[in-house]
C-alpha atoms as a PDB file:
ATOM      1  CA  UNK A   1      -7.037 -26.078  -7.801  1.00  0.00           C
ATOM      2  CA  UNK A   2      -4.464 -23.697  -9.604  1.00  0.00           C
ATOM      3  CA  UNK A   3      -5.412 -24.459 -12.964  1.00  0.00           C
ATOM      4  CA  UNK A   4      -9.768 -24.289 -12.698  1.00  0.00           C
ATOM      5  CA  UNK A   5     -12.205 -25.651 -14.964  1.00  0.00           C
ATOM      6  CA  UNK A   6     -10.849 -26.604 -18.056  1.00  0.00           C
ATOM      7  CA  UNK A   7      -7.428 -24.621 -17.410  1.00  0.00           C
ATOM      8  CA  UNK A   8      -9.345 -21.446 -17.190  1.00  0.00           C
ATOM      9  CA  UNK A   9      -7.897 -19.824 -13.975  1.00  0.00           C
ATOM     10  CA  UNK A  10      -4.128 -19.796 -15.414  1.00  0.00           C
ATOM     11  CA  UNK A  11      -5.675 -18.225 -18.194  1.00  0.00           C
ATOM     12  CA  UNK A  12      -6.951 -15.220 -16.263  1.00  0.00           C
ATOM     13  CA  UNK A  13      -3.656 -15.210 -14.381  1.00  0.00           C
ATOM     14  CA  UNK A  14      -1.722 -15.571 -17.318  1.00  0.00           C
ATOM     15  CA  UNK A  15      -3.763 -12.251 -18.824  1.00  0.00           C
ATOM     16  CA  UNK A  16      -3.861 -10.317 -15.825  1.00  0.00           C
ATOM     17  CA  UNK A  17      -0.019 -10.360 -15.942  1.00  0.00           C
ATOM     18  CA  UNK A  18       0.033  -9.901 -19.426  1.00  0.00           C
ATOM     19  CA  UNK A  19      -1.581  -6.716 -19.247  1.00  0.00           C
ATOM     20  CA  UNK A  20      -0.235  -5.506 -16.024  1.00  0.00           C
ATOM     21  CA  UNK A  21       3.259  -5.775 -16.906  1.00  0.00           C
ATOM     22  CA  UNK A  22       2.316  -4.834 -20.776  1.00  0.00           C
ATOM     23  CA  UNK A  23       4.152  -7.516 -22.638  1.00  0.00           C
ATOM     24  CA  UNK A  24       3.033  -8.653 -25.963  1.00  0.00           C
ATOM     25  CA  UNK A  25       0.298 -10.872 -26.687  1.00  0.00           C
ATOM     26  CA  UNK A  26       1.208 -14.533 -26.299  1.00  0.00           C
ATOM     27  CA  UNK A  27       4.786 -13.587 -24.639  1.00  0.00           C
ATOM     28  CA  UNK A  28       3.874 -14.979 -20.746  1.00  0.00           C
ATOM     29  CA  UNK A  29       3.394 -18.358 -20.550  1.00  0.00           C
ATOM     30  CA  UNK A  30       2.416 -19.673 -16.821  1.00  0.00           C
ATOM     31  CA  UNK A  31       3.234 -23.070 -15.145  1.00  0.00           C
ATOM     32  CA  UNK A  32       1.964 -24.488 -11.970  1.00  0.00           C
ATOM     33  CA  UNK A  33       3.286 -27.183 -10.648  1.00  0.00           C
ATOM     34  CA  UNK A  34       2.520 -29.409  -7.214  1.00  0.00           C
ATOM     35  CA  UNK A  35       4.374 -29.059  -4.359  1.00  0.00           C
ATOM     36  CA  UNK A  36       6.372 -32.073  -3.476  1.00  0.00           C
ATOM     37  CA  UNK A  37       6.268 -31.953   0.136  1.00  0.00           C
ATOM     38  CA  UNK A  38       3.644 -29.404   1.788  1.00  0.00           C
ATOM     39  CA  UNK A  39       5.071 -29.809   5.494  1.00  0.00           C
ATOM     40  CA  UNK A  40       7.922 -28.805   4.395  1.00  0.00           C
ATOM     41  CA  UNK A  41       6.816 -25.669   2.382  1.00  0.00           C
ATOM     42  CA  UNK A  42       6.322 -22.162   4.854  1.00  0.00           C
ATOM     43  CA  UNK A  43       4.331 -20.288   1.939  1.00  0.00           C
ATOM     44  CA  UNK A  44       1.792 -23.814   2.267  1.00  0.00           C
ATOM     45  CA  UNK A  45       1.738 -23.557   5.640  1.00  0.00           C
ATOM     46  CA  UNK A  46       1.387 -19.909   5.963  1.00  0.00           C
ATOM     47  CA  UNK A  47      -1.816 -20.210   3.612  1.00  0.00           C
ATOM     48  CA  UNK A  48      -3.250 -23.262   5.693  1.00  0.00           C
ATOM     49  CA  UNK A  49      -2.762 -20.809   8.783  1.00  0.00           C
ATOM     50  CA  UNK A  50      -4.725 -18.087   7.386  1.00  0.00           C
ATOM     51  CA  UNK A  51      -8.001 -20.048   6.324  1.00  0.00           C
ATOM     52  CA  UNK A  52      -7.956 -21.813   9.483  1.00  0.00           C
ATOM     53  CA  UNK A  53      -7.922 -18.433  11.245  1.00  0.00           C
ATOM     54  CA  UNK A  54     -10.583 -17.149   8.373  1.00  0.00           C
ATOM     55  CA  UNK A  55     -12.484 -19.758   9.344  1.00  0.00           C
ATOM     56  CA  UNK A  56     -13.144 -19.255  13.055  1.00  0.00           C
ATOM     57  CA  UNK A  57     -10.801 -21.569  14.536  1.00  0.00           C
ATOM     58  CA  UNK A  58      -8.907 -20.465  17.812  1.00  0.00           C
ATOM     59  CA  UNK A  59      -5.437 -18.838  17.047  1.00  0.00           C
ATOM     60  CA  UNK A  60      -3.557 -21.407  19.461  1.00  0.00           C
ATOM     61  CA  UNK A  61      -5.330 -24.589  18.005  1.00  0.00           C
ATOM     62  CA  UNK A  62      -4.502 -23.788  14.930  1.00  0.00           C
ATOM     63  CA  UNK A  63      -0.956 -22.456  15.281  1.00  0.00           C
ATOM     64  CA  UNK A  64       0.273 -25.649  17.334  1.00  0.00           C
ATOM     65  CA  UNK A  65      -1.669 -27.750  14.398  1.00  0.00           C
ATOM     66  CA  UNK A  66       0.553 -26.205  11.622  1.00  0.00           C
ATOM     67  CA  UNK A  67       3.284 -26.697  14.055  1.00  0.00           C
ATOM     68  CA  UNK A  68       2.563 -30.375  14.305  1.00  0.00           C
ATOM     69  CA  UNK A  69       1.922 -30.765  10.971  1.00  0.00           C
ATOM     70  CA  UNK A  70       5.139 -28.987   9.855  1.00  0.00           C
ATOM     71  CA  UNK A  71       7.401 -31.268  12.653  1.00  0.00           C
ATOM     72  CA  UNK A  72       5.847 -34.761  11.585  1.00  0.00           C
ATOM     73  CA  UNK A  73       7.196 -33.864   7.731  1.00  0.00           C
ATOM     74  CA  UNK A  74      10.399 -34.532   8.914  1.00  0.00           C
ATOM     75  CA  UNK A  75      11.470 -30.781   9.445  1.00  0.00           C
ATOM     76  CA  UNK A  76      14.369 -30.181  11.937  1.00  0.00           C
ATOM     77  CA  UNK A  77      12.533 -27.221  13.451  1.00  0.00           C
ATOM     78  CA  UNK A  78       9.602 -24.862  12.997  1.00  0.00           C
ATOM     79  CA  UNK A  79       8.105 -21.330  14.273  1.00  0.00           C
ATOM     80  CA  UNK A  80       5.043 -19.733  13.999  1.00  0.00           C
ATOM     81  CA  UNK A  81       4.601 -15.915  15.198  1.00  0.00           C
ATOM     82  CA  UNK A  82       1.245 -14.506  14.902  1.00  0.00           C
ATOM     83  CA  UNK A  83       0.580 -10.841  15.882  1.00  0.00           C
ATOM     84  CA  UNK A  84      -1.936  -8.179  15.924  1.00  0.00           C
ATOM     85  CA  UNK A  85      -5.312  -7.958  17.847  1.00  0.00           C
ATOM     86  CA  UNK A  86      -5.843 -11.446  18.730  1.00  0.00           C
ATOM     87  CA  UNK A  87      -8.573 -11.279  21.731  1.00  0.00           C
ATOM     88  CA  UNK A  88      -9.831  -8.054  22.953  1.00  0.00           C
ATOM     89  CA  UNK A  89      -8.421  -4.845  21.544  1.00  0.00           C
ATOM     90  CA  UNK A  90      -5.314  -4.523  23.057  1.00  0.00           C
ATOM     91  CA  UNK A  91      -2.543  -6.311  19.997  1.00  0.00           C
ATOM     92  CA  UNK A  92      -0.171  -8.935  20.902  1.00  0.00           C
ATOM     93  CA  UNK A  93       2.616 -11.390  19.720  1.00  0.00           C
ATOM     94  CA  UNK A  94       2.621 -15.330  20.106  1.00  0.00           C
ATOM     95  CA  UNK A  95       4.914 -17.430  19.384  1.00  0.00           C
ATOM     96  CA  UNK A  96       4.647 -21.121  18.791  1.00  0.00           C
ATOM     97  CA  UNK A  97       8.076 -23.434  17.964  1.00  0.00           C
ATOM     98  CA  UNK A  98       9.196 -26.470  18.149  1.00  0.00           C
ATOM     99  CA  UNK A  99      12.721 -28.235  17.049  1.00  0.00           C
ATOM    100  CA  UNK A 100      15.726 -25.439  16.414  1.00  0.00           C
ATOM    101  CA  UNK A 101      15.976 -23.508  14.100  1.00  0.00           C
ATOM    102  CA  UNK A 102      18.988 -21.543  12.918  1.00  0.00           C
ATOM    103  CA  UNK A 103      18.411 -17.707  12.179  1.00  0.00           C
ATOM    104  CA  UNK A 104      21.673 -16.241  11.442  1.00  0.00           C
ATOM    105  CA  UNK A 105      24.847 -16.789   9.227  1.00  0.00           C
ATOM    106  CA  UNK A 106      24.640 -18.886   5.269  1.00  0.00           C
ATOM    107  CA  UNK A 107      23.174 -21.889   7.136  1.00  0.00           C
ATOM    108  CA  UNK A 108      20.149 -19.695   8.295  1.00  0.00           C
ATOM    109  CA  UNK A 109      19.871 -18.447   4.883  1.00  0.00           C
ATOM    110  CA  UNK A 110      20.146 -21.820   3.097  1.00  0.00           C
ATOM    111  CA  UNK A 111      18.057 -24.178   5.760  1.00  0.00           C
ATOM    112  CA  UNK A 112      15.032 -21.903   6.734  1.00  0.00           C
ATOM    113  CA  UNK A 113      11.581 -21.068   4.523  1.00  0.00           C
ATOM    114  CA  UNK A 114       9.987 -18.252   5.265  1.00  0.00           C
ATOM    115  CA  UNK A 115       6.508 -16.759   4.653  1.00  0.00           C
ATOM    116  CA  UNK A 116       4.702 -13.665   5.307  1.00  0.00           C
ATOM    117  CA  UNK A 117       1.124 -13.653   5.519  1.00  0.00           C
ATOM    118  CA  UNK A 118      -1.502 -11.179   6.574  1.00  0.00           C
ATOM    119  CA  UNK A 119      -4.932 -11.933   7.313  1.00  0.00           C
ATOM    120  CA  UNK A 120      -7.701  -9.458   7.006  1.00  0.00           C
ATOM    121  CA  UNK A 121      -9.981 -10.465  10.166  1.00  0.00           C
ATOM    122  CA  UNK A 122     -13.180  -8.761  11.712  1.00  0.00           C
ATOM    123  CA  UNK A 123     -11.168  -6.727  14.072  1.00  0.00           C
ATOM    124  CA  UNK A 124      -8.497  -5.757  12.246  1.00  0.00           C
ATOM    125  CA  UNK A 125      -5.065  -6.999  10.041  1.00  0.00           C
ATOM    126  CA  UNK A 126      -3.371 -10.415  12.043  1.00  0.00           C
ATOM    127  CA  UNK A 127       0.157 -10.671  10.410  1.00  0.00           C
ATOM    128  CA  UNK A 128       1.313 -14.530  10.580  1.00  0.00           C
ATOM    129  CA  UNK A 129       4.826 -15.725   9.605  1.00  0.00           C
ATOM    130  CA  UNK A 130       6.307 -18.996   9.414  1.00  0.00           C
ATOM    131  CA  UNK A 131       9.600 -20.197   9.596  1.00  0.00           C
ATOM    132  CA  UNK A 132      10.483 -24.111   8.621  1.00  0.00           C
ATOM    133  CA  UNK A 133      14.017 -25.408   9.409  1.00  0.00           C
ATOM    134  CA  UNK A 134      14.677 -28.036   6.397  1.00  0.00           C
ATOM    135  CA  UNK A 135      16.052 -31.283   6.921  1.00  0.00           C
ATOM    136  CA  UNK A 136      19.391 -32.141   5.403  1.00  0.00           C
ATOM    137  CA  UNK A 137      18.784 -34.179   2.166  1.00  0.00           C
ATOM    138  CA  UNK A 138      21.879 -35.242   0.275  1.00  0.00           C
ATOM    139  CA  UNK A 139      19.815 -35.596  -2.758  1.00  0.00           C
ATOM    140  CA  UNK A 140      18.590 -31.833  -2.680  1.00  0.00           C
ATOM    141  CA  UNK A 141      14.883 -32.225  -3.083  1.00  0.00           C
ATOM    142  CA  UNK A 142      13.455 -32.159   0.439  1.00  0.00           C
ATOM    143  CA  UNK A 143      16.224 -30.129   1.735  1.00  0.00           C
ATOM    144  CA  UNK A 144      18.885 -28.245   0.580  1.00  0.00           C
ATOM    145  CA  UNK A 145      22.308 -30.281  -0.448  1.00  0.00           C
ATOM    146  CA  UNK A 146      24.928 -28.306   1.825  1.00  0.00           C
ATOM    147  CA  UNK A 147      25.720 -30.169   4.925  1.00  0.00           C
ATOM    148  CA  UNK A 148      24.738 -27.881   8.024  1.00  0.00           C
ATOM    149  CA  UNK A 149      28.248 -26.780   9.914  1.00  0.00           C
ATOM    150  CA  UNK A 150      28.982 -27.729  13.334  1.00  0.00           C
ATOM    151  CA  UNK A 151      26.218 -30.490  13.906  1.00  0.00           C
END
């Protein structure tokens, strides 16, 4: 929970960037508010990754859950790339996708989330991003409003 016991952890976030970025006191003022759809959000996803992977489970188990998870929220596409020392010492790339997913040109810009992640593990620093292809929602809350071209 964002907001702890009694509202006390926006407090301490709402201090430490009060006094990191020296503003006055009682100028920063911190909301939090719930995601509406956590399939479709990478930074989410990205997070669920890493404390799956903190917690011991297998890289590919847990990449092709977040896939799932990510492609049964009604996303048009997803993709997972983890990288660094994964087994043994020797580092490597996987790559786990599903869907398509558009990576160039406005629509690339407009229809993918993106988030960077790296986890600190045992053997060393596992970088994790995610990529989630939106959906086209005419309404502009799951998705962004701008039809996709040529489709």
């Amino acid at each position: 929970n964002v907001l702890g016991e009694n509202g006390r952890r926006i407090r301490e976030l709402t201090s430490v960037v009060q006094k990191r970025f020296a503003f006055a006191e009682g100028a920063v003022e911190l909301y939090a508010e719930r995601v509406q759809n956590r399939g479709l959000c990478a930074q989410a996803q990205a997070e669920s990754l890493k404390f799956k992977l903190l917690g011991g489970l297998a890289v590919r188990r847990a990449c092709y859950g977040v896939v799932r998870f990510v492609m049964e929220a009604s996303a048009k596409g997803c993709e997972v790339i983890v990288t660094g020392k994964l087994r043994g010492q020797r580092a490597k790339a996987m790559k786990f996708g599903d869907g398509y997913m558009i990576k160039t040109g406005h629509a690339g810009q407009v229809y993918t989330d993106t988030a960077v992640r790296h986890v600190l593990m045992r053997q060393g620093v596992i970088g994790i991003k995610v990529a989630i292809m939106l959906p086209h929602d005419p309404k502009g809350q799951l998705g962004p409003k701008i039809p996709l071209d040529d489709v």
